[in-house]
N, C-alpha and C. Protein backbone atom coordinates (compact mmCIF):
# COMPACT_ATOMS: atom_id res chain seq x y z
N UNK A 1 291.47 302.32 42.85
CA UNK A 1 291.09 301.23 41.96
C UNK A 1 289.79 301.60 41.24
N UNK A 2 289.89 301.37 40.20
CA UNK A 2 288.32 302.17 39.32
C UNK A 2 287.36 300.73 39.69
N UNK A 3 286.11 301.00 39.23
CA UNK A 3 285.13 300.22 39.97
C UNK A 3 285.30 299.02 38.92
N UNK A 4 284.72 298.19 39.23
CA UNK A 4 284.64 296.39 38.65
C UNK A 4 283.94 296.75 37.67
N UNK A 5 283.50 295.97 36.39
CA UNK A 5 282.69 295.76 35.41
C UNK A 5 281.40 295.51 35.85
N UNK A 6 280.52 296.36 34.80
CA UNK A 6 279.44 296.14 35.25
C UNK A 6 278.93 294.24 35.08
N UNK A 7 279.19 293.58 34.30
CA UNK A 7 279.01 292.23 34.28
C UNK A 7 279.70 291.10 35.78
N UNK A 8 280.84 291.88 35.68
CA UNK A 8 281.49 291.07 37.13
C UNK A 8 281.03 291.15 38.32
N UNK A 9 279.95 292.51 38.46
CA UNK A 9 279.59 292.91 39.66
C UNK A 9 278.30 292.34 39.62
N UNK A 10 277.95 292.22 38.58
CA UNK A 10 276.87 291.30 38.84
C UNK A 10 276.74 289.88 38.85
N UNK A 11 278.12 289.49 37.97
CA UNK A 11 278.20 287.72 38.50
C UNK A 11 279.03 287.88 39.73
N UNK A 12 279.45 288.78 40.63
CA UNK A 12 279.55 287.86 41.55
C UNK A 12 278.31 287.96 42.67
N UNK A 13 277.73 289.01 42.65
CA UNK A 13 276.02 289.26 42.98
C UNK A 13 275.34 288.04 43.50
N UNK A 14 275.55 287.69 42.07
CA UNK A 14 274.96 286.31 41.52
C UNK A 14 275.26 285.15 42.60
N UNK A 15 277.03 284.99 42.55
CA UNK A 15 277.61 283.81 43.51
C UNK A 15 277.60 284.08 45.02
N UNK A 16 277.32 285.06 45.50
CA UNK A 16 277.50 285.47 46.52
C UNK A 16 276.94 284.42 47.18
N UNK A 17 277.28 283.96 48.09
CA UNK A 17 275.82 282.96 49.42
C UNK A 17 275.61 281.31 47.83
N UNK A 18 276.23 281.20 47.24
CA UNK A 18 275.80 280.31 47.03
C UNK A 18 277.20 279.42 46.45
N UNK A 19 278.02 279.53 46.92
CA UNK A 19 279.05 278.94 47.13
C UNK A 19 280.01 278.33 48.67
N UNK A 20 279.37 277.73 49.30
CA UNK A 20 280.06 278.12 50.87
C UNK A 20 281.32 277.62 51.03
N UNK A 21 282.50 278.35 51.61
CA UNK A 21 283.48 277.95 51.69
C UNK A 21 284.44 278.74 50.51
N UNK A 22 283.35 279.50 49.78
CA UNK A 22 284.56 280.11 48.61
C UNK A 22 284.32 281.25 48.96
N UNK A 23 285.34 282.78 48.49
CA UNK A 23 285.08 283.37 48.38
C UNK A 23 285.83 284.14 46.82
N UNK A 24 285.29 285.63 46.89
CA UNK A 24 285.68 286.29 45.85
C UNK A 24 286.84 287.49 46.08
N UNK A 25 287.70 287.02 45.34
CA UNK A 25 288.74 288.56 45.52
C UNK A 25 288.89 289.19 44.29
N UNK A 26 288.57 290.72 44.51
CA UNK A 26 288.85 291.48 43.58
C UNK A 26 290.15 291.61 43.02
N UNK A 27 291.14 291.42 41.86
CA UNK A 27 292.07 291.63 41.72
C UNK A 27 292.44 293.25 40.10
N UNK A 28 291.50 293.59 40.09
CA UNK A 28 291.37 294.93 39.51
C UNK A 28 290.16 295.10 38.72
N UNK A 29 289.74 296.10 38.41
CA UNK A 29 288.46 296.28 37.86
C UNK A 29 287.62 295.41 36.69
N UNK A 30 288.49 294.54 35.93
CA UNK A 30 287.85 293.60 35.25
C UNK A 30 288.31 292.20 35.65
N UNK A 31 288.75 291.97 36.44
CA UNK A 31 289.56 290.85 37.38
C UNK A 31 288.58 290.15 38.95
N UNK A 32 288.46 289.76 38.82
CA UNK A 32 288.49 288.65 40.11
C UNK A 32 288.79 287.08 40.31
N UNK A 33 289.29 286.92 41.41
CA UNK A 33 289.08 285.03 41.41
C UNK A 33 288.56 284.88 42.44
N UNK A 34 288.47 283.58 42.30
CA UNK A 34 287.47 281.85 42.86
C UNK A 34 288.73 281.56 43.96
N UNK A 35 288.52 281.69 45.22
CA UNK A 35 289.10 280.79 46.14
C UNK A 35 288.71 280.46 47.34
N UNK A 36 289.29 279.01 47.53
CA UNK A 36 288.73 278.31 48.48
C UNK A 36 290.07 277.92 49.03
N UNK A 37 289.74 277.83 50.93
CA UNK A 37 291.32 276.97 51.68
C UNK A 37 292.61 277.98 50.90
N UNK A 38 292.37 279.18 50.60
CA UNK A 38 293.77 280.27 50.25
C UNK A 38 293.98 279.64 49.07
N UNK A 39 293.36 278.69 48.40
CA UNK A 39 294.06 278.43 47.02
C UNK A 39 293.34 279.29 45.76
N UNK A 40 293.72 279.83 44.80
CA UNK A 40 292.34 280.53 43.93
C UNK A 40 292.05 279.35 42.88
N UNK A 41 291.17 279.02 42.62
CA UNK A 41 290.23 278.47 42.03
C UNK A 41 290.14 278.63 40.59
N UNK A 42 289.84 279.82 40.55
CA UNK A 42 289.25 280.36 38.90
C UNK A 42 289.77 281.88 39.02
N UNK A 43 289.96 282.24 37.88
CA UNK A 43 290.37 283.26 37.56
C UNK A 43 289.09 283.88 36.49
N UNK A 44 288.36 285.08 36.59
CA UNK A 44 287.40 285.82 36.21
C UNK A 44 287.67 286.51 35.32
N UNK A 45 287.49 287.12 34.00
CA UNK A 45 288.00 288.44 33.07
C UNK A 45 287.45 288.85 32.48
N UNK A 46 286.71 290.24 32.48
CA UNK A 46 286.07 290.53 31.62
C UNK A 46 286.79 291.33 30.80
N UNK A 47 286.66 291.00 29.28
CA UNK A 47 287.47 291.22 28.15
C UNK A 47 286.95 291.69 27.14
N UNK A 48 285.48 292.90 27.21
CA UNK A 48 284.86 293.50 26.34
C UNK A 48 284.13 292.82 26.30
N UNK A 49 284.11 292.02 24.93
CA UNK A 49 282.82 291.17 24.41
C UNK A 49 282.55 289.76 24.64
N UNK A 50 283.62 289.57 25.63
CA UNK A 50 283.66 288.33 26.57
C UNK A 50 284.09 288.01 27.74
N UNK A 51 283.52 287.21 28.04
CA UNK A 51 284.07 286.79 29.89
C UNK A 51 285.56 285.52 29.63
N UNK A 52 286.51 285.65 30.07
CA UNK A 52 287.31 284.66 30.13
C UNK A 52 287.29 284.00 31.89
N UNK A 53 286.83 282.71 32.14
CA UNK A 53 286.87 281.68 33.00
C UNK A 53 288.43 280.95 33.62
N UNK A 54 289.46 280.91 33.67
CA UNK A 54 290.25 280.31 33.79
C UNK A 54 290.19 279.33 35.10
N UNK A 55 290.51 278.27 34.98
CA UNK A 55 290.58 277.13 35.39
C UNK A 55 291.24 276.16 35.53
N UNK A 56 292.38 275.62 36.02
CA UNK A 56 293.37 275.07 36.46
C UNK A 56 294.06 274.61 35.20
N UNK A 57 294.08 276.07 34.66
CA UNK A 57 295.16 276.59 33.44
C UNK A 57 294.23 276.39 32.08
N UNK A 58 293.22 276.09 32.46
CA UNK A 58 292.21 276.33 30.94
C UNK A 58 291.76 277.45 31.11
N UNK A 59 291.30 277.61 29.40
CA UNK A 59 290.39 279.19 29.67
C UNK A 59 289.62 278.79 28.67
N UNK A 60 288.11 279.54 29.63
CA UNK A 60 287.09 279.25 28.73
C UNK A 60 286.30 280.24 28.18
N UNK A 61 285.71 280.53 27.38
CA UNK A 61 285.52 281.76 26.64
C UNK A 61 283.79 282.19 26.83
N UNK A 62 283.80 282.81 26.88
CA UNK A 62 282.28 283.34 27.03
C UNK A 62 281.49 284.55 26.18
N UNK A 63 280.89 284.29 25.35
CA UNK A 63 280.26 285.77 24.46
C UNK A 63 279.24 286.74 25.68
N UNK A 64 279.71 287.37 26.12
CA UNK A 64 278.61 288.11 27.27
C UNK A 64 277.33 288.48 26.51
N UNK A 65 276.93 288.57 24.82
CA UNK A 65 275.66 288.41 24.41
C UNK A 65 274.88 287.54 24.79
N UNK A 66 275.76 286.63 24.62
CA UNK A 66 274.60 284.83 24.63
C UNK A 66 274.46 284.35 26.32
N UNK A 67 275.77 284.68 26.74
CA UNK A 67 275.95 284.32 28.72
C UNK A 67 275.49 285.32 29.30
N UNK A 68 274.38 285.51 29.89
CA UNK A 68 274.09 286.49 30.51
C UNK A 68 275.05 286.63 31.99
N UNK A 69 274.76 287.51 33.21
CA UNK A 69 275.91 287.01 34.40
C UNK A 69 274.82 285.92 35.18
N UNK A 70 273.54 286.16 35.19
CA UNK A 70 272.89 284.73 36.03
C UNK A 70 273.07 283.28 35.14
N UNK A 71 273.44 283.24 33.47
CA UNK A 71 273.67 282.09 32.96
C UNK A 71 274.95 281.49 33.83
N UNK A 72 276.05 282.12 33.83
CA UNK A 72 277.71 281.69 33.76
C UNK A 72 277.48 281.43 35.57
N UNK A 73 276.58 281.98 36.36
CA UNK A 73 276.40 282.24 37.42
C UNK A 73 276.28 280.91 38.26
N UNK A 74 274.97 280.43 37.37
CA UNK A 74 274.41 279.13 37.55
C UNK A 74 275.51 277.83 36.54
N UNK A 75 276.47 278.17 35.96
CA UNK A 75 277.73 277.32 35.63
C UNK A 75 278.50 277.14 36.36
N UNK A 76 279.13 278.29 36.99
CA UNK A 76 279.85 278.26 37.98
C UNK A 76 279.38 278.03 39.58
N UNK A 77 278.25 277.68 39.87
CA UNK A 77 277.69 277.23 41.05
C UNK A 77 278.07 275.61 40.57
N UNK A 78 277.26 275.22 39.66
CA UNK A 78 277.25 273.63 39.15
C UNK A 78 278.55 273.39 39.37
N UNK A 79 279.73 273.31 38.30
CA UNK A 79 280.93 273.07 38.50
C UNK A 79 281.19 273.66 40.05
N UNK A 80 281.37 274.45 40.51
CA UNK A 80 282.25 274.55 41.99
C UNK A 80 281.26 273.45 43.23
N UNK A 81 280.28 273.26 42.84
CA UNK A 81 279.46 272.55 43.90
C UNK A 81 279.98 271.35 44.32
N UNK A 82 280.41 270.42 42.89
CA UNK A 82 280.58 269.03 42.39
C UNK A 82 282.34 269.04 42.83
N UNK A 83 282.94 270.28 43.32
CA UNK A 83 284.16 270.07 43.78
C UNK A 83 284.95 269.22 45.04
């Protein structure tokens, strides 16, 4: 498996320890998801010049210029917290 994106590896860096009860699975080098209780959560993508979020069938778009990985980091703590 070639290594993760450099942006993914650092948002999940980011989420590590600050989600309890979730974790992260790698599902290929620009891929991971959000799951909690075996269900996945969110779906992760890095897509060049953006991050795609997916979310119980939304997708949300991200310019990785403007989102840094500690911005989307601290989004995705907020939203998964309030779950």
């Amino acid at each position: 498996m070639k290594i993760m994106s450099q942006y993914l590896s650092e948002l999940k860096t980011k989420l590590v320890g600050k989600l309890p009860g979730y974790r992260f699975m790698d599902k290929g080098p620009n891929v991971f998801a959000i799951v909690k209780d075996n269900q996945v959560k969110a779906i992760v993508k890095d897509q060049g010049d953006y991050v795609i979020v997916t979310i119980s069938g939304k997708d949300y778009k991200y310019d990785k210029w403007y989102t840094k990985p500690e911005h989307l980091a601290t989004v995705l703590i907020n939203y998964f917290s309030q779950q």
